[in-house]
Protein backbone atom coordinates (compact mmCIF):
# COMPACT_ATOMS: atom_id res chain seq x y z
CA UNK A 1 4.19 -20.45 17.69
CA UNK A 2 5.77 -17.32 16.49
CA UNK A 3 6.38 -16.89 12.56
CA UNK A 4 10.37 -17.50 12.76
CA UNK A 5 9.95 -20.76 15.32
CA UNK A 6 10.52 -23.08 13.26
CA UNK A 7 12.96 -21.03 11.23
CA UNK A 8 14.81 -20.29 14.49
CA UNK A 9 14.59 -23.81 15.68
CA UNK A 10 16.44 -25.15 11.95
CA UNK A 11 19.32 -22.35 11.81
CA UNK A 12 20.65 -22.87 15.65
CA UNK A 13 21.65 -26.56 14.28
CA UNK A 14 24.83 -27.18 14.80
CA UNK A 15 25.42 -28.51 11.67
CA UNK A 16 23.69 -25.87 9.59
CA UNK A 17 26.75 -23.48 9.28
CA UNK A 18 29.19 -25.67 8.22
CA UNK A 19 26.57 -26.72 5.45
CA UNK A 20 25.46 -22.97 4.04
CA UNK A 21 28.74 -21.12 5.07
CA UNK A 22 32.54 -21.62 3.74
CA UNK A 23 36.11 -20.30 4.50
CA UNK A 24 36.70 -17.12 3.16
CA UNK A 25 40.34 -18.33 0.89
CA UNK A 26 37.59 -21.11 -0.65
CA UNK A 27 36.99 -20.67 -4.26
CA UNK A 28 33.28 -21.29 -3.18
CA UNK A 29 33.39 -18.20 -1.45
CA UNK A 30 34.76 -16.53 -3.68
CA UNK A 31 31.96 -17.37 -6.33
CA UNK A 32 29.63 -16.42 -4.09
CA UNK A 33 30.77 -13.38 -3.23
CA UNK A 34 31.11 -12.01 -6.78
CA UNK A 35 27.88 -13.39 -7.12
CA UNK A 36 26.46 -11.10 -4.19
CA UNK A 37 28.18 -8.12 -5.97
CA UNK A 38 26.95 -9.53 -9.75
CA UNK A 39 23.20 -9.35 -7.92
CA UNK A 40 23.48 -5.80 -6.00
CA UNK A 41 25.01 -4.32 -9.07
CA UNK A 42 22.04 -5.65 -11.67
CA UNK A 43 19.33 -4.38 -9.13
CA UNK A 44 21.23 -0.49 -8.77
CA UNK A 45 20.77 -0.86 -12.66
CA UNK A 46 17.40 -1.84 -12.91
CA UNK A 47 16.57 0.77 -10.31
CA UNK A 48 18.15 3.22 -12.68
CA UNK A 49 16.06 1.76 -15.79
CA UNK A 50 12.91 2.01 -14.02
CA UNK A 51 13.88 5.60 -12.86
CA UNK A 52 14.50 6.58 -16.21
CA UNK A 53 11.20 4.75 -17.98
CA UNK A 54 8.56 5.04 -15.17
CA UNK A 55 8.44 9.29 -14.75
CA UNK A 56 5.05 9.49 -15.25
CA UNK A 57 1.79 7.47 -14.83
CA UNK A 58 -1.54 7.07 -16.46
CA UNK A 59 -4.65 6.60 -14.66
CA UNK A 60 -7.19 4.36 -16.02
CA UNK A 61 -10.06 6.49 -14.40
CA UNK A 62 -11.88 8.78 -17.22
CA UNK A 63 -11.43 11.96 -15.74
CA UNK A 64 -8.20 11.45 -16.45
CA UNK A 65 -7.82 10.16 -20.05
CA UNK A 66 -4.91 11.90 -22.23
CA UNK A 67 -5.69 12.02 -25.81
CA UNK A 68 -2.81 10.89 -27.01
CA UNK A 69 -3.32 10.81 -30.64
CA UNK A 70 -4.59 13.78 -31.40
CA UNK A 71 -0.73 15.35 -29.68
CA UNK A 72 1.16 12.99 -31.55
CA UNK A 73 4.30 14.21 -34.39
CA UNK A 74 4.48 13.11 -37.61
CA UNK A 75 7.88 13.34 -37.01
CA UNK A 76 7.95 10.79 -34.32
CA UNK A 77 7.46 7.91 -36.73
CA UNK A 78 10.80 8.56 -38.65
CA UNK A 79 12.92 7.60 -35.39
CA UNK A 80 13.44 4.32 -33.94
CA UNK A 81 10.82 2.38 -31.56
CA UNK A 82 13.22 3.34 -28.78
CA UNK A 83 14.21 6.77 -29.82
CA UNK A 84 10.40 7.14 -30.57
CA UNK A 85 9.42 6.14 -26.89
CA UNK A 86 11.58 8.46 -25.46
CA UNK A 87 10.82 11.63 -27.43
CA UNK A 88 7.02 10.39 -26.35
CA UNK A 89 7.76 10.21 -22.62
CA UNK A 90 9.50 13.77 -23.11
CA UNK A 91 7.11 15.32 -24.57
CA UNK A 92 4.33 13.96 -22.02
CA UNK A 93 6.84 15.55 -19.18
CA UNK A 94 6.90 18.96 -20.65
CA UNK A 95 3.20 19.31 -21.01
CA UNK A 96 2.46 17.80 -17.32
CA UNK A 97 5.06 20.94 -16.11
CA UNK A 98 3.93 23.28 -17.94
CA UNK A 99 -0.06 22.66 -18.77
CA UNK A 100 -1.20 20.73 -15.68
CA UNK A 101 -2.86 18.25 -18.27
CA UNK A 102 -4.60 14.91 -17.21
CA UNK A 103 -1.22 13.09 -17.08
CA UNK A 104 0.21 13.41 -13.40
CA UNK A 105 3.71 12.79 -12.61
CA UNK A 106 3.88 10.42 -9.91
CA UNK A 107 4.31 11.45 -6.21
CA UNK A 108 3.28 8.96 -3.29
CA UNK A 109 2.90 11.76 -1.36
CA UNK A 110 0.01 13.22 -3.55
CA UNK A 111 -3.32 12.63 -3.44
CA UNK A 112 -5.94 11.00 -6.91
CA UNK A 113 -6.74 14.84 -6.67
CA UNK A 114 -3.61 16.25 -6.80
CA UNK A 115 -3.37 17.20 -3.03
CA UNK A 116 -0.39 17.02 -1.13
CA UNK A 117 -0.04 14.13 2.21
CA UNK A 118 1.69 15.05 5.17
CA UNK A 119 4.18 12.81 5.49
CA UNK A 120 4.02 10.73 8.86
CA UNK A 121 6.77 11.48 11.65
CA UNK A 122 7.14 8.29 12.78
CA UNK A 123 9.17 6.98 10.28
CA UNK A 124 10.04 3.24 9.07
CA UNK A 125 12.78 1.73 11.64
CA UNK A 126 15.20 0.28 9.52
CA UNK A 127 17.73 -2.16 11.48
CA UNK A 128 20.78 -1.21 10.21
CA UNK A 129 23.52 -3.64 11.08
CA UNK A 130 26.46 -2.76 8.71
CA UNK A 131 29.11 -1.78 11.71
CA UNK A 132 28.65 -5.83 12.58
CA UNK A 133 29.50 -7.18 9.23
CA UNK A 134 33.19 -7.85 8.12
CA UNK A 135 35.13 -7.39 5.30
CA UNK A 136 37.74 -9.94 6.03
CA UNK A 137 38.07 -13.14 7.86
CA UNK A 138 34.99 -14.88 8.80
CA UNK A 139 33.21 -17.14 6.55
CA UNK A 140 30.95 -16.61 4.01
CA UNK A 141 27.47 -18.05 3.44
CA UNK A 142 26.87 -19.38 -0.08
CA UNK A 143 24.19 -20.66 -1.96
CA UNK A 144 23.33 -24.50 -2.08
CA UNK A 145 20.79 -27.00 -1.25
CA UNK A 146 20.38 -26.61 2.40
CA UNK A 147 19.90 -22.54 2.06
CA UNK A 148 17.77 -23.27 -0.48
CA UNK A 149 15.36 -25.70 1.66
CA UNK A 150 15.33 -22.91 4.39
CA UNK A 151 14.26 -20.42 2.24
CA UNK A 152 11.32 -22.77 1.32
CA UNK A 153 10.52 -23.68 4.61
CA UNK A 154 10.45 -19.57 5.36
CA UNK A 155 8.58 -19.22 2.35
CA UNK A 156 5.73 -21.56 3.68
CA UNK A 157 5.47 -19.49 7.15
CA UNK A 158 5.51 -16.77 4.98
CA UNK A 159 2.47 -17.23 3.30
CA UNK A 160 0.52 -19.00 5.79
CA UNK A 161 0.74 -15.43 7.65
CA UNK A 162 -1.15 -14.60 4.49
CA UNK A 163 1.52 -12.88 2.91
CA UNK A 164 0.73 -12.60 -0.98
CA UNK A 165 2.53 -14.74 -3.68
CA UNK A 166 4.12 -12.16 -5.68
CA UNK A 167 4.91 -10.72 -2.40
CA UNK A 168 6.27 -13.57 -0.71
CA UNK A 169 8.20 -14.79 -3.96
CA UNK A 170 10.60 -11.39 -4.16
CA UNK A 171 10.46 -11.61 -0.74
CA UNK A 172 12.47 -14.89 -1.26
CA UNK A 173 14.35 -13.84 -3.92
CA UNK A 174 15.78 -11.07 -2.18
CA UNK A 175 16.97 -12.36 0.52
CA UNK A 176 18.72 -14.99 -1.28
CA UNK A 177 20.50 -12.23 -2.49
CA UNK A 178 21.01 -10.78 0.22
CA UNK A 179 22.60 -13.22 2.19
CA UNK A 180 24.82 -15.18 -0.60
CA UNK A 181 28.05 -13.76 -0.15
CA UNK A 182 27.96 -12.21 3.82
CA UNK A 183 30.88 -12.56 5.76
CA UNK A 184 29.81 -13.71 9.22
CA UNK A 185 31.92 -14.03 12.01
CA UNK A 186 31.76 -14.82 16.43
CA UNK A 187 30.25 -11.34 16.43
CA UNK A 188 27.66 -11.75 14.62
CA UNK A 189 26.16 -15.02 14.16
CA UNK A 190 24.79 -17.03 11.38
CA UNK A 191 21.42 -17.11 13.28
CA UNK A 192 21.22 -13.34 14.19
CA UNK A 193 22.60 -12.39 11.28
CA UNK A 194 19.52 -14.30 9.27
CA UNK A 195 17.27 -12.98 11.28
CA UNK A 196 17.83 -9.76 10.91
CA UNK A 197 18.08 -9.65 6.97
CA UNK A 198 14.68 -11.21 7.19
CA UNK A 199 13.46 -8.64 9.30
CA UNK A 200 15.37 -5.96 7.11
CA UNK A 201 13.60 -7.56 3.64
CA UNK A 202 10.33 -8.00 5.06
CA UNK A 203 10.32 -3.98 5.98
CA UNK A 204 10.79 -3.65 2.58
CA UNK A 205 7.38 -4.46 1.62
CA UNK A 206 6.00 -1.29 3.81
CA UNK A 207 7.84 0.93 1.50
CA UNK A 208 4.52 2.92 0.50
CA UNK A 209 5.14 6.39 1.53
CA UNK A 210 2.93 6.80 4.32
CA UNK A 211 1.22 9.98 6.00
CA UNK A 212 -0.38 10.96 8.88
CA UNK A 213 -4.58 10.71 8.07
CA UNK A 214 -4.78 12.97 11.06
CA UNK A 215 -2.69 16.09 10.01
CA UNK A 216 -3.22 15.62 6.87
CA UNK A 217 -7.02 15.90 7.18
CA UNK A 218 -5.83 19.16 9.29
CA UNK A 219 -4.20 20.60 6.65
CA UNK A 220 -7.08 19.78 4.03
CA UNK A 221 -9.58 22.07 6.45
CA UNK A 222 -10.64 25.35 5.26
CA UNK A 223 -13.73 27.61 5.84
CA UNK A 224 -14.03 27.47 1.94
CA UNK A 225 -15.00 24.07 1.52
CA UNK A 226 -15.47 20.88 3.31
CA UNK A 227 -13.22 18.03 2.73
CA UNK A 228 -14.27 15.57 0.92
CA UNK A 229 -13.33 11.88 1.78
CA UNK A 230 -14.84 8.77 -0.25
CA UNK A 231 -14.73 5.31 1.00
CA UNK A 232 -14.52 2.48 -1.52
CA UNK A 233 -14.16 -1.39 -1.72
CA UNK A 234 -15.69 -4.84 -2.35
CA UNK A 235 -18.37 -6.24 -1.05
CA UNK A 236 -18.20 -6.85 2.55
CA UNK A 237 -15.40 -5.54 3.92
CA UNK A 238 -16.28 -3.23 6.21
CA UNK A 239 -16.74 -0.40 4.84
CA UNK A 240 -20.13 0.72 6.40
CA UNK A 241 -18.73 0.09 10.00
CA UNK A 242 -15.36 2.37 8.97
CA UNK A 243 -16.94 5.07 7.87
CA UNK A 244 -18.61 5.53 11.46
CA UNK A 245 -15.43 4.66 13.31
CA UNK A 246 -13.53 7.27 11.18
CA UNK A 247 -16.52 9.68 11.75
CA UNK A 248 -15.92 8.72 15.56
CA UNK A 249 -12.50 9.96 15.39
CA UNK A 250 -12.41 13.25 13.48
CA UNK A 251 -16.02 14.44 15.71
CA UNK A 252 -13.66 13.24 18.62
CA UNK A 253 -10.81 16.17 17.27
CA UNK A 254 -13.31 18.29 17.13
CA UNK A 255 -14.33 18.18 13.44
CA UNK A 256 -18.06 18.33 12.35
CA UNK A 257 -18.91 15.46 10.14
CA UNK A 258 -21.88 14.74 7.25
CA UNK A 259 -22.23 11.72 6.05
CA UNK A 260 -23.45 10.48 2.35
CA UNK A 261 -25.14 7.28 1.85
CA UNK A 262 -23.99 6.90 -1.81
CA UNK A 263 -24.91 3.06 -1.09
CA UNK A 264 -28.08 3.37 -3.07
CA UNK A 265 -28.27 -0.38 -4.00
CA UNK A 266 -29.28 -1.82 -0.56
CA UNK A 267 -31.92 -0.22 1.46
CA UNK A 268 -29.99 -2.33 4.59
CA UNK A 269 -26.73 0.05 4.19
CA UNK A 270 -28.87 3.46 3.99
CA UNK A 271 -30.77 2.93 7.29
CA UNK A 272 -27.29 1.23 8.76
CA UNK A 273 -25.47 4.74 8.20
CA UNK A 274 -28.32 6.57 9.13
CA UNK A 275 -28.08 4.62 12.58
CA UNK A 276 -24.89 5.18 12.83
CA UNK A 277 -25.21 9.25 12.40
CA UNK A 278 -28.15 8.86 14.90
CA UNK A 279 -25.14 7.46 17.49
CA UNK A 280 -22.42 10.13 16.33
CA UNK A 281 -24.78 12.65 16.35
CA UNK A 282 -24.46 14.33 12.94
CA UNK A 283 -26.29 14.39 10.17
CA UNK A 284 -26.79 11.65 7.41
CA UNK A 285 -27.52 12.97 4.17
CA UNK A 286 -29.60 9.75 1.67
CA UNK A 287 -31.94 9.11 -0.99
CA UNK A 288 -34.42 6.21 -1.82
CA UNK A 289 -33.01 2.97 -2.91
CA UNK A 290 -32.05 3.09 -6.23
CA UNK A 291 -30.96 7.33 -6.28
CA UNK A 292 -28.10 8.75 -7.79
CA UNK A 293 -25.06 8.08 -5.55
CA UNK A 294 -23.37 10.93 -7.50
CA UNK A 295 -25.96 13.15 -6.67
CA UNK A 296 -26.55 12.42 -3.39
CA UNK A 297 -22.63 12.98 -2.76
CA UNK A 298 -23.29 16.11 -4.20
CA UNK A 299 -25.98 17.35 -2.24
CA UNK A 300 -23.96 16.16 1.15
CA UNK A 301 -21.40 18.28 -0.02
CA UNK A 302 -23.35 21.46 -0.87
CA UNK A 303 -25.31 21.14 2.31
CA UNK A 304 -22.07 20.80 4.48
CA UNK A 305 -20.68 23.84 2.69
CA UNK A 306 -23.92 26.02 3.08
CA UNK A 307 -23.51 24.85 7.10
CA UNK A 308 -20.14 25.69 7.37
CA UNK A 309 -19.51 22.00 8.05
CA UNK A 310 -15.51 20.71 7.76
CA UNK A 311 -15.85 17.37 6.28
CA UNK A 312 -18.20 14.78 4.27
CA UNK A 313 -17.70 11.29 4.13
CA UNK A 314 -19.19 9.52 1.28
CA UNK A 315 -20.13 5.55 2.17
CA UNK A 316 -19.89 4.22 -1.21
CA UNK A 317 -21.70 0.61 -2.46
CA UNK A 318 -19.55 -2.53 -2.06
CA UNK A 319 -19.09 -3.82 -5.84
CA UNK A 320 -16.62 -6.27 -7.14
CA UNK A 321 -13.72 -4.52 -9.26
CA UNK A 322 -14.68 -6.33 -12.29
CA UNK A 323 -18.34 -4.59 -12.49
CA UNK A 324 -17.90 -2.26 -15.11
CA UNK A 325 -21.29 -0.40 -15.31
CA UNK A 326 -20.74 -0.18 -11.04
CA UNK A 327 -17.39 0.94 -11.58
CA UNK A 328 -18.20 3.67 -13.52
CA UNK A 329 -20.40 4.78 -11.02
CA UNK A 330 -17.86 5.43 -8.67
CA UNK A 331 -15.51 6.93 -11.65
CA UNK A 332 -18.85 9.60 -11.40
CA UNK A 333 -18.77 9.90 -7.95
CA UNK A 334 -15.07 10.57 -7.94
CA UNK A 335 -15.31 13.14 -10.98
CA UNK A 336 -18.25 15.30 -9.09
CA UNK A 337 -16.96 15.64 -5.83
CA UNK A 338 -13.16 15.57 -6.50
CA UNK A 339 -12.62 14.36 -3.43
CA UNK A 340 -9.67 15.17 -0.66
CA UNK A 341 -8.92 11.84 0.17
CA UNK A 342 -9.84 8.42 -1.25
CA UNK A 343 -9.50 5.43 1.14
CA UNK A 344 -9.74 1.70 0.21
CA UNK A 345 -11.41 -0.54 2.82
CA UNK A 346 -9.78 -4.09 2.89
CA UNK A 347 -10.20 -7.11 5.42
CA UNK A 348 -7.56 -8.55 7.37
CA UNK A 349 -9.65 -11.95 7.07
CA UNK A 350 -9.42 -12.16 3.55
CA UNK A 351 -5.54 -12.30 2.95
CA UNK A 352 -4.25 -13.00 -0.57
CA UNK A 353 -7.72 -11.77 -2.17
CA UNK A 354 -7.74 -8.49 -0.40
CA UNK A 355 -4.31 -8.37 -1.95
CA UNK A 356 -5.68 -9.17 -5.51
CA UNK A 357 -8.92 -6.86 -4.95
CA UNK A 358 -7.04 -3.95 -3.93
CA UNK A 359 -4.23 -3.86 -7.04
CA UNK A 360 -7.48 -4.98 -9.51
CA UNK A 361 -9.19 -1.98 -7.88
CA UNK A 362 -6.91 0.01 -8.05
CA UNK A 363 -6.41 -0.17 -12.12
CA UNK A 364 -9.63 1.27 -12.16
CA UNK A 365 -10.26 3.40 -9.13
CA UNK A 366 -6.69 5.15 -7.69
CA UNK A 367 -6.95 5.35 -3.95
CA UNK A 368 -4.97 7.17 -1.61
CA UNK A 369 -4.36 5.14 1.08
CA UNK A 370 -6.29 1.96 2.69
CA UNK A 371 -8.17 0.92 5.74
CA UNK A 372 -7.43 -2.37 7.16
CA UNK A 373 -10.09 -3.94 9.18
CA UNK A 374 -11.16 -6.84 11.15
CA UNK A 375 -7.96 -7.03 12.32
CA UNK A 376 -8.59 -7.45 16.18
CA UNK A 377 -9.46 -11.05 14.47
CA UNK A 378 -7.27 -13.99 14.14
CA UNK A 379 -5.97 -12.71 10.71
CA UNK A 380 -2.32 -12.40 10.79
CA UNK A 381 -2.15 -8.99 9.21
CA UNK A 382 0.00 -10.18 6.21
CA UNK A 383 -2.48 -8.63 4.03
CA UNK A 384 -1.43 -5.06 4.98
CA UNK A 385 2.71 -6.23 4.10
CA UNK A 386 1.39 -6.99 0.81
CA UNK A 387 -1.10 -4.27 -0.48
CA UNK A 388 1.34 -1.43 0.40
CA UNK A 389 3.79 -3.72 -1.82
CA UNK A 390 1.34 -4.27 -4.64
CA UNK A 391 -0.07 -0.93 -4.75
CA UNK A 392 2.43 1.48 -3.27
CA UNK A 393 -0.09 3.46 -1.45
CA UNK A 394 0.16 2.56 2.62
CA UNK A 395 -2.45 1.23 5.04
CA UNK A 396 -3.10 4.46 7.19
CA UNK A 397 -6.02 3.23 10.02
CA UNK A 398 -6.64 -0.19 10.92
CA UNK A 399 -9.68 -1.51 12.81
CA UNK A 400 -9.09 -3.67 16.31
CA UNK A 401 -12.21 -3.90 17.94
CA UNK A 402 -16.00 -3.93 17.17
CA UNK A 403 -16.61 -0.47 19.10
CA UNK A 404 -16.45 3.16 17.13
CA UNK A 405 -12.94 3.84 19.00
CA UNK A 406 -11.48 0.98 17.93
CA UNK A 407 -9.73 2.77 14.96
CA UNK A 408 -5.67 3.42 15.08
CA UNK A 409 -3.63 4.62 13.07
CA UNK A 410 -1.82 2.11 11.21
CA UNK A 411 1.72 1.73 12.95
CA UNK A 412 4.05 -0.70 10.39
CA UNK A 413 6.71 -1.53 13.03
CA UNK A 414 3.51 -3.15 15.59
CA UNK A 415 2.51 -5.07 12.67
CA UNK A 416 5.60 -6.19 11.66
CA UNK A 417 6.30 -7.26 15.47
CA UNK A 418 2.69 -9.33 15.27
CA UNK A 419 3.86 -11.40 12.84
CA UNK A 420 7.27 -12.08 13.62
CA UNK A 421 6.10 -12.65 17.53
């Protein structure tokens, strides 16, 4: 049974759109359309607010701390808290423009390292279905009891395709804003006309800016220096496995590949990558348990550069995000290679807690972009909806299959179309 079965199966009722819709002279409808317009017009000014208030971002990662006291004017403290704030936020633009500080001003297409992403061609369909809505005659769906027992029963399916809570819940809330106040008419029907605002909010949650890991990694290449990509994640997702598969595919372009085993922790994971290199055919560069990931990412890196090798991937130790002393590893890691790309591994399996791992992982550890895997399994890929939502940084590859090929790029519109069908 598809996702929007039972949804499907409860809108076609006969009795449904005399229960959610009314005639257009109704003072019903009327409520509900200026509450439609009440709604669109308080989210166009929120959008503006967090425009205005959200410029820049701080990392939490220590290579990128801003002492802020130490820039602070005396004069600041003689304005209001308001007035205050903004002269602050001002003041941290100008020095970001002109000083190339620690603070970065946010781009989604930009890497941790300040790299630029080529944006992906494919873009985000959008189904755009404006020309079929009227502005007269018709009725108009309002708000009530029955919507509101739909929208449960949606919100259910919704999370049982492991869809996260905070993702499913303005999920829900949009839409109910959404479709309080449409005109429908014989054209357009109640049910399509559902439907497709569904599809429409649920494409929302892909909003993430994504780019193309292939031409990107292309434009990264240079006879200078090899690029640098670092794997990251908790325990057990995968990550291990990726890093071959992703080694698979740029050796397949035509790329040559070293590999780091900066999993020092677990003599297992060394002699696993090293097996792995053994298969791909390049080289593995490791320690003894226990080494210094940091250095051993290091010496990959100088080795591939005194080679003339084009990139090193760096297979970092599985550690849960709330393990500071392991954490600040990887903060080293990340501050002695400066790497090109940084790419969080998450498992399609583990639904709402890859959702929570990636955005608690990524308060610590910015990533670029994620890896989803696992997900030639029964998982129902609602996972991947959610992290771009929570974290605003896309899933570029996904894993179908247990053989090194079996890496794609991530295409939103087939997931979508996996969950809905």
């Amino acid at each position: 049974m598809g996702l929007f079965d039972r949804f499907k199966k409860r809108v076609k009722q006969p009795s449904i759109e005399e229960e959610i819709t009314v005639d257009e002279n109704s003072a019903e409808a009327a409520a509900a359309i200026a509450e439609r317009q009440n709604n669109f017009l308080k989210i166009n000014n929120d959008s503006i607010d967090i425009e205005e208030n959200q410029i820049t971002f701080e990392t939490q990662d220590e290579w990128d701390n801003l002492d802020n006291e130490s820039n602070q004017s005396p004069f600041l403290y003689n304005k209001s808290s308001k007035e205050r704030k903004r002269l602050e936020r001002e003041k941290k633009i100008k020095e970001t423009v002109n000083s190339n500080s620690g603070q970065k001003i946010y781009n989604p297409m930009r890497t941790t390292t300040g790299r630029e992403l080529i944006k992906l061609d494919r873009p985000i369909f959008k189904l755009d279905f404006s020309h079929n809505l009227v502005q007269r005659g018709g009725r108009v769906i309002k708000g009530g009891p029955v919507l509101e027992e739909i929208l449960e029963e949606l919100e259910e399916d919704l999370l049982s395709a492991d869809i996260g809570h905070n993702s499913v819940s303005e999920l829900i809330n949009l839409l109910r804003i959404q479709l309080i106040g449409i005109r429908i008419n014989k054209k357009l029907g109640l049910e399509e006309i559902i439907e497709k605002v569904v599809k429409n909010s649920l494409l929302s949650l892909l909003e993430a800016g994504y780019w193309d890991f292939d031409k990107t990694i292309q434009s990264f290449v240079s006879n200078k220096t090899p690029v640098v990509i670092m794997i990251v994640g908790v325990n057990g997702t995968g990550k291990t496995t990726t890093t071959a598969k992703i080694t698979h595919r740029l050796t397949n372009i035509g790329y040559s590949v070293v590999l780091a085993a900066a999993d020092t922790f677990r003599a297992g994971a060394i002699d696993q990558l090293s097996l792995h290199a053994e298969n791909l055919g390049v080289r593995c560069i490791q320690s003894q348990r226990g080494g210094d990931a940091a250095a051993v990412s290091r010496d990959a890196i100088e080795s591939a550069k005194a080679k003339g090798e084009d990139i090193v991937i760096i297979d970092t130790a599985g550690r849960m995000q709330n393990k500071t002393n392991l954490m600040n590893e990887l903060q080293k890691i990340h501050r002695v290679t400066e790497p090109h790309l940084v790419l969080f591994v998450a498992d399609a399996l583990a639904g709402n807690d890859a959702v929570m791992q990636a955005s608690e992982f990524q308060k610590i550890l910015s990533f670029d972009g994620a890896v989803l895997s696992k997900l030639d399994t029964d998982a129902r890929g609602g996972a991947a909806l959610s992290i771009a939502h929570a974290t605003g940084r896309p899933i570029v590859l996904a894993g179908v299959g247990q053989e090194y090929g079996d890496l794609e790029l991530f295409n939103p519109k087939w997931l979508l179309e996996s969950i809905l069908n």
